[in-house]
C-alpha atoms as a PDB file:
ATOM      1  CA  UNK A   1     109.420  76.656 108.861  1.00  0.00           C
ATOM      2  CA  UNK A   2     109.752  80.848 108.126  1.00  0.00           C
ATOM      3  CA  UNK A   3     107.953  82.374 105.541  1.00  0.00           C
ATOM      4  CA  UNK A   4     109.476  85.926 105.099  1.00  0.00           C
ATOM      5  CA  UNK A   5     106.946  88.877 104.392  1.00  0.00           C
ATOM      6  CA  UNK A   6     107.168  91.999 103.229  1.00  0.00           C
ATOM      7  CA  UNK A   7     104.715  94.600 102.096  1.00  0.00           C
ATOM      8  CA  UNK A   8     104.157  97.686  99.747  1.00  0.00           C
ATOM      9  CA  UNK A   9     100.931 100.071 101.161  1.00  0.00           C
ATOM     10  CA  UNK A  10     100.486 103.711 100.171  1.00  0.00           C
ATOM     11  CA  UNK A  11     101.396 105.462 103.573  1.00  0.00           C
ATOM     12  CA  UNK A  12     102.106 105.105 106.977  1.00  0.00           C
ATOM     13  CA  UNK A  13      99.311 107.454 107.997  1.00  0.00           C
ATOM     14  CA  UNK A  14      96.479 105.165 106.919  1.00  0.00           C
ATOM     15  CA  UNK A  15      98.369 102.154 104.958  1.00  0.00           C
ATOM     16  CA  UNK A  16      96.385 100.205 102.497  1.00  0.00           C
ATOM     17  CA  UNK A  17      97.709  97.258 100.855  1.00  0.00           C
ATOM     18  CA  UNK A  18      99.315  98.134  97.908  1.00  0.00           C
ATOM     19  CA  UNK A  19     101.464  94.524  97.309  1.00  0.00           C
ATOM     20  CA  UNK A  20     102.336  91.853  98.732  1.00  0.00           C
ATOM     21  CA  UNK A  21     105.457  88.755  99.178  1.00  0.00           C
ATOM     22  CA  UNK A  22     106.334  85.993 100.369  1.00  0.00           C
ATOM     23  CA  UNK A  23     109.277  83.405  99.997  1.00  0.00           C
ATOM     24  CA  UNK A  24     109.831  80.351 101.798  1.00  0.00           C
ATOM     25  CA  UNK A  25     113.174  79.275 103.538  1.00  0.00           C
ATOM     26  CA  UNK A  26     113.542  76.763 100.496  1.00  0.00           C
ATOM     27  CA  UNK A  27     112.421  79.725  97.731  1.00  0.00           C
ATOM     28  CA  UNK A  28     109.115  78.761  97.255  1.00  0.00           C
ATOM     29  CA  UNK A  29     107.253  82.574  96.216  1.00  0.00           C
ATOM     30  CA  UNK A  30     104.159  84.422  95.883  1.00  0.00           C
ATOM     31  CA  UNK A  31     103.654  88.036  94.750  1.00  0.00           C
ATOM     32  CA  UNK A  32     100.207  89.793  94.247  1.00  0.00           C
ATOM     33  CA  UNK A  33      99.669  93.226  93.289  1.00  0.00           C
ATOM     34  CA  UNK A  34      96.074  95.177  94.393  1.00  0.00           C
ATOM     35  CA  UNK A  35      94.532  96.337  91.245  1.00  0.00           C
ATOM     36  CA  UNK A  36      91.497  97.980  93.730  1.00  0.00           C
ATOM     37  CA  UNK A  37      93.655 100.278  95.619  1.00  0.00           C
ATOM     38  CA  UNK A  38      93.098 103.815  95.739  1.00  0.00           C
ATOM     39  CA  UNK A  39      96.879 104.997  94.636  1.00  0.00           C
ATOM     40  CA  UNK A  40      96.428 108.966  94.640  1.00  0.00           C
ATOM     41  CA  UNK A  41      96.609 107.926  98.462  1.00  0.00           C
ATOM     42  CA  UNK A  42      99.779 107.180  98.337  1.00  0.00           C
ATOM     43  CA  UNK A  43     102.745 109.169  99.813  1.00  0.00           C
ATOM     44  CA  UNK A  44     105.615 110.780  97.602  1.00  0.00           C
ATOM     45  CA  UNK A  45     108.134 108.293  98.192  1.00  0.00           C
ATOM     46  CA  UNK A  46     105.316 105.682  97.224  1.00  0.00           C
ATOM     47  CA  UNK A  47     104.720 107.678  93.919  1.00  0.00           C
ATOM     48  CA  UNK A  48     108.342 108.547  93.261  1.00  0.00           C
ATOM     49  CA  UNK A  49     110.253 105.093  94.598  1.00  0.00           C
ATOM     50  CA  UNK A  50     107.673 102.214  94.690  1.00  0.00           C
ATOM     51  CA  UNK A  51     105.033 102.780  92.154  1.00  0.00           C
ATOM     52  CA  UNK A  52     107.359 102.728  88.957  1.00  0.00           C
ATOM     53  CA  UNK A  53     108.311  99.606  90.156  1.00  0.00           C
ATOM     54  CA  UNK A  54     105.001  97.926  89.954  1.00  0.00           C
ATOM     55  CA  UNK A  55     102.887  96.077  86.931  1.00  0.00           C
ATOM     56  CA  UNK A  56     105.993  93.748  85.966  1.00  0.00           C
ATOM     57  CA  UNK A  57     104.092  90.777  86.535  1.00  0.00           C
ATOM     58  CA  UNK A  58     100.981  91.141  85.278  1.00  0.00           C
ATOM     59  CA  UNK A  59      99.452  88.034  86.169  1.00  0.00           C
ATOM     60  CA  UNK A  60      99.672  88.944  89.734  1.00  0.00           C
ATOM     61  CA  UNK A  61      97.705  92.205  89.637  1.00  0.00           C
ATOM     62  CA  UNK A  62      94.472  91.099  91.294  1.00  0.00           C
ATOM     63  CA  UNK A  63      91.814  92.331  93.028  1.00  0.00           C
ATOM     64  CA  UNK A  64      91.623  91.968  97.370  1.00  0.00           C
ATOM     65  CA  UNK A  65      89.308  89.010  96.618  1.00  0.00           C
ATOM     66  CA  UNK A  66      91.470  87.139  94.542  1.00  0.00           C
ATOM     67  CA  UNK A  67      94.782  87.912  96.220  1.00  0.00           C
ATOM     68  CA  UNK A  68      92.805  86.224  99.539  1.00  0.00           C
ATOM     69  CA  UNK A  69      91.787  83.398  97.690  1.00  0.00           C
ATOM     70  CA  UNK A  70      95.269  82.768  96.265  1.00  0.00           C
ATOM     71  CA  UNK A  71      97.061  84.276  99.752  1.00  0.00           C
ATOM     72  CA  UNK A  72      94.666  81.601 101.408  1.00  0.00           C
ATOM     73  CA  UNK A  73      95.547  78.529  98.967  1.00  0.00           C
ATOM     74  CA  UNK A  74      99.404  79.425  98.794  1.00  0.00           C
ATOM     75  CA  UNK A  75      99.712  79.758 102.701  1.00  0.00           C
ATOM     76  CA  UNK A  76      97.643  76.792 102.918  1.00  0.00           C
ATOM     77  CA  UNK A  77      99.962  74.659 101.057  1.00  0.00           C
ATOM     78  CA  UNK A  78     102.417  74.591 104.389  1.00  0.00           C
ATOM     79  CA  UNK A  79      99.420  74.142 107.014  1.00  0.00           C
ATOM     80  CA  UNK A  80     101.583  70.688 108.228  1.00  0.00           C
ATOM     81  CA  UNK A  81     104.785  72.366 108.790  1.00  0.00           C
ATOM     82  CA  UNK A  82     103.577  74.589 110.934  1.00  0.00           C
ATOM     83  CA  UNK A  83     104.944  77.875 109.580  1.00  0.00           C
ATOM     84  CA  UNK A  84     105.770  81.169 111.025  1.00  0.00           C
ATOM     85  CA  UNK A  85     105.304  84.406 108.705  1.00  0.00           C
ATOM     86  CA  UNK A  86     108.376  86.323 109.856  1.00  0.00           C
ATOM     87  CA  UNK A  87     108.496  90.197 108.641  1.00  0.00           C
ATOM     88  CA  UNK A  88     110.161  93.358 109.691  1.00  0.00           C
ATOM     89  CA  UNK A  89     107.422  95.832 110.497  1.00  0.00           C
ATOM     90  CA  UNK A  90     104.284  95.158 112.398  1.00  0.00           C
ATOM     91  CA  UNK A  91     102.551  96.924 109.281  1.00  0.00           C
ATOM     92  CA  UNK A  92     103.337  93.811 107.526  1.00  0.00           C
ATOM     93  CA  UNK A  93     101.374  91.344 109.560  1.00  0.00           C
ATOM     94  CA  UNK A  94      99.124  93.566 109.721  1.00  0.00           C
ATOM     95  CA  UNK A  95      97.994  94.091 106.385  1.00  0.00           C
ATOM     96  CA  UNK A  96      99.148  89.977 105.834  1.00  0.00           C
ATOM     97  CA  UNK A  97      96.086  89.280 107.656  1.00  0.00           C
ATOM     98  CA  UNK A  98      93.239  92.013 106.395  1.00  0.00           C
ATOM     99  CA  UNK A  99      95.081  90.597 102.886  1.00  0.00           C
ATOM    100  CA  UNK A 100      94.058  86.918 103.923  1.00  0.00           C
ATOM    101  CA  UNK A 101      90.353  88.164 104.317  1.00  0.00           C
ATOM    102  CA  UNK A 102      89.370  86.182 107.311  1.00  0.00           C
ATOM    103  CA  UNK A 103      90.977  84.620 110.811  1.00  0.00           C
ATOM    104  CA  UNK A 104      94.344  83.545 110.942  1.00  0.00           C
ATOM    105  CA  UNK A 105      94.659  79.536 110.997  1.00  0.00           C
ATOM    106  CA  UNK A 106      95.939  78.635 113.824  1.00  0.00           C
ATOM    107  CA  UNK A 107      98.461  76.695 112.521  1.00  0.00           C
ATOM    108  CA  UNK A 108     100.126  80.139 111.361  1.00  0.00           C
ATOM    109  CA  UNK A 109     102.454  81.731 113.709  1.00  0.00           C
ATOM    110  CA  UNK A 110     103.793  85.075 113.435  1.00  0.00           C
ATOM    111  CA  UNK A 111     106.888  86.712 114.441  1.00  0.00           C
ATOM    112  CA  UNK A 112     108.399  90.583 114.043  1.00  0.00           C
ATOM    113  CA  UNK A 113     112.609  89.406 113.135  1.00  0.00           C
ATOM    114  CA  UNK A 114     113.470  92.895 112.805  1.00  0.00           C
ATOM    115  CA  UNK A 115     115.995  92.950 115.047  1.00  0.00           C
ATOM    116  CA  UNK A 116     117.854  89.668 114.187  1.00  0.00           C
ATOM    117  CA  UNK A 117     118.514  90.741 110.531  1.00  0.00           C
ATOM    118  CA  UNK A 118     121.898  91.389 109.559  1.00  0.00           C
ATOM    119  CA  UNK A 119     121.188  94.836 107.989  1.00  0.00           C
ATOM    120  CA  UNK A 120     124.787  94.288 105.806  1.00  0.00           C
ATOM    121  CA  UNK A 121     123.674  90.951 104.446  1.00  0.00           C
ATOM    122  CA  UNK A 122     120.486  92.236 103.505  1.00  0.00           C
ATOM    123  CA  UNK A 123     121.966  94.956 101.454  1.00  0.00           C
ATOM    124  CA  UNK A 124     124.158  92.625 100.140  1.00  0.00           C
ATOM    125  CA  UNK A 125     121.941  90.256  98.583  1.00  0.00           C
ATOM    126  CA  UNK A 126     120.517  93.751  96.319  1.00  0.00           C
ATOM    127  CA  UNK A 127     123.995  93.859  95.171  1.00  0.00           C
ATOM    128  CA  UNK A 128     124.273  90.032  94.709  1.00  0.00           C
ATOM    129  CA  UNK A 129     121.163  90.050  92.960  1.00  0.00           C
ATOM    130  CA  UNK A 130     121.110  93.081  90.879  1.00  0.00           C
ATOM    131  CA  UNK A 131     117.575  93.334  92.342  1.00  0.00           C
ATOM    132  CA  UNK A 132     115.538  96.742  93.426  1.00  0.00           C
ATOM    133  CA  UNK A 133     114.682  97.128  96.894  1.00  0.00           C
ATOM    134  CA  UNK A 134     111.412  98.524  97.981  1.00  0.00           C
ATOM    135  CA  UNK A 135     109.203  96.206  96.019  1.00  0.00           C
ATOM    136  CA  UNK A 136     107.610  93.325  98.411  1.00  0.00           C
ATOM    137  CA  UNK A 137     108.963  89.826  96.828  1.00  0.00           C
ATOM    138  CA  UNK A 138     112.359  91.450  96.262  1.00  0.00           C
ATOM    139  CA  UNK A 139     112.286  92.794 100.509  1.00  0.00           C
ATOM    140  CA  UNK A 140     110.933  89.424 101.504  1.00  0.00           C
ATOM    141  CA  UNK A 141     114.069  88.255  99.701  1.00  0.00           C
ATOM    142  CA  UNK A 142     116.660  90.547 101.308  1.00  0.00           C
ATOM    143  CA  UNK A 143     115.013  89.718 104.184  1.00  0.00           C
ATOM    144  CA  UNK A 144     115.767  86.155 103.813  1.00  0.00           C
ATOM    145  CA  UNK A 145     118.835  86.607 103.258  1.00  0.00           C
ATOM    146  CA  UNK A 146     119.906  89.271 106.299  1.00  0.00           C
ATOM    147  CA  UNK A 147     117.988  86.862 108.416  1.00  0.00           C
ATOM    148  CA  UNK A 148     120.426  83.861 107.777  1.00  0.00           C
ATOM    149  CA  UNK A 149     123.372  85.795 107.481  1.00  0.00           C
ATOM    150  CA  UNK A 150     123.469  86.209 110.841  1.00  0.00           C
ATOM    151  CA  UNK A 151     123.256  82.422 111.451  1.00  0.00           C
END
């Protein structure tokens, strides 16, 4: 079983966790926001292209404590089907796991997919969707989607 990630963090200098989502191969979702994160960190293009996009679910702004605690039971949930976390950009598994707050289960595999998505079909499911790109649950998404368009 995949479980696509993707990530929002305010630079690439020293990136801190900004968002974060995941989506199953069956749709299943989570989305958490970091309400503790320092964001005059954050680069330009964070400021200009992902920051207006956040606080649209405001149930999901939490602090790093909760979002491990919720990461932790959500991920949980799939322990018996072994999953993978596949994602684009080590960054993301990085920052999946200081967002988890302690050891990887070792049930939990992880994999980088970058180069097996299908860079058209990803694109295409923005159009599809009328969805914005460069916020986390809508990338992990695309993602998805380019994945298994190359299937």
């Amino acid at each position: 079983m995949y479980i696509f990630l993707d990530t929002e963090f305010t630079d690439f200098v020293a990136p801190s966790l900004i968002s974060i989502g995941l989506v199953t191969e069956s749709g299943q979702q989570f989305y958490a926001e970091r309400n503790d994160v320092d964001l005059s960190c954050c680069s330009d293009f964070l400021k200009i292209v992902v920051l207006p996009k956040l606080g649209r679910f405001p149930r999901r702004i939490v602090d790093s404590t909760q979002m491990a605690e919720q990461l932790v039971a959500w991920v949980s949930q799939f322990a018996c089907q072994q999953p993978t976390i596949v994602y684009d950009f080590h960054v993301d598994w990085t920052l999946f796991v200081e967002a988890l707050g302690r050891d990887v289960p070792p049930w939990l595999a992880h994999r980088n997919v970058d180069d097996q998505i299908d860079d058209l079909a990803r694109e295409w499911f923005f159009v599809e969707s009328g969805l914005d790109d460069h916020h986390a649950l809508n990338d992990a998404l695309a993602n998805r989607a380019g994945f298994w368009g190359r299937e």
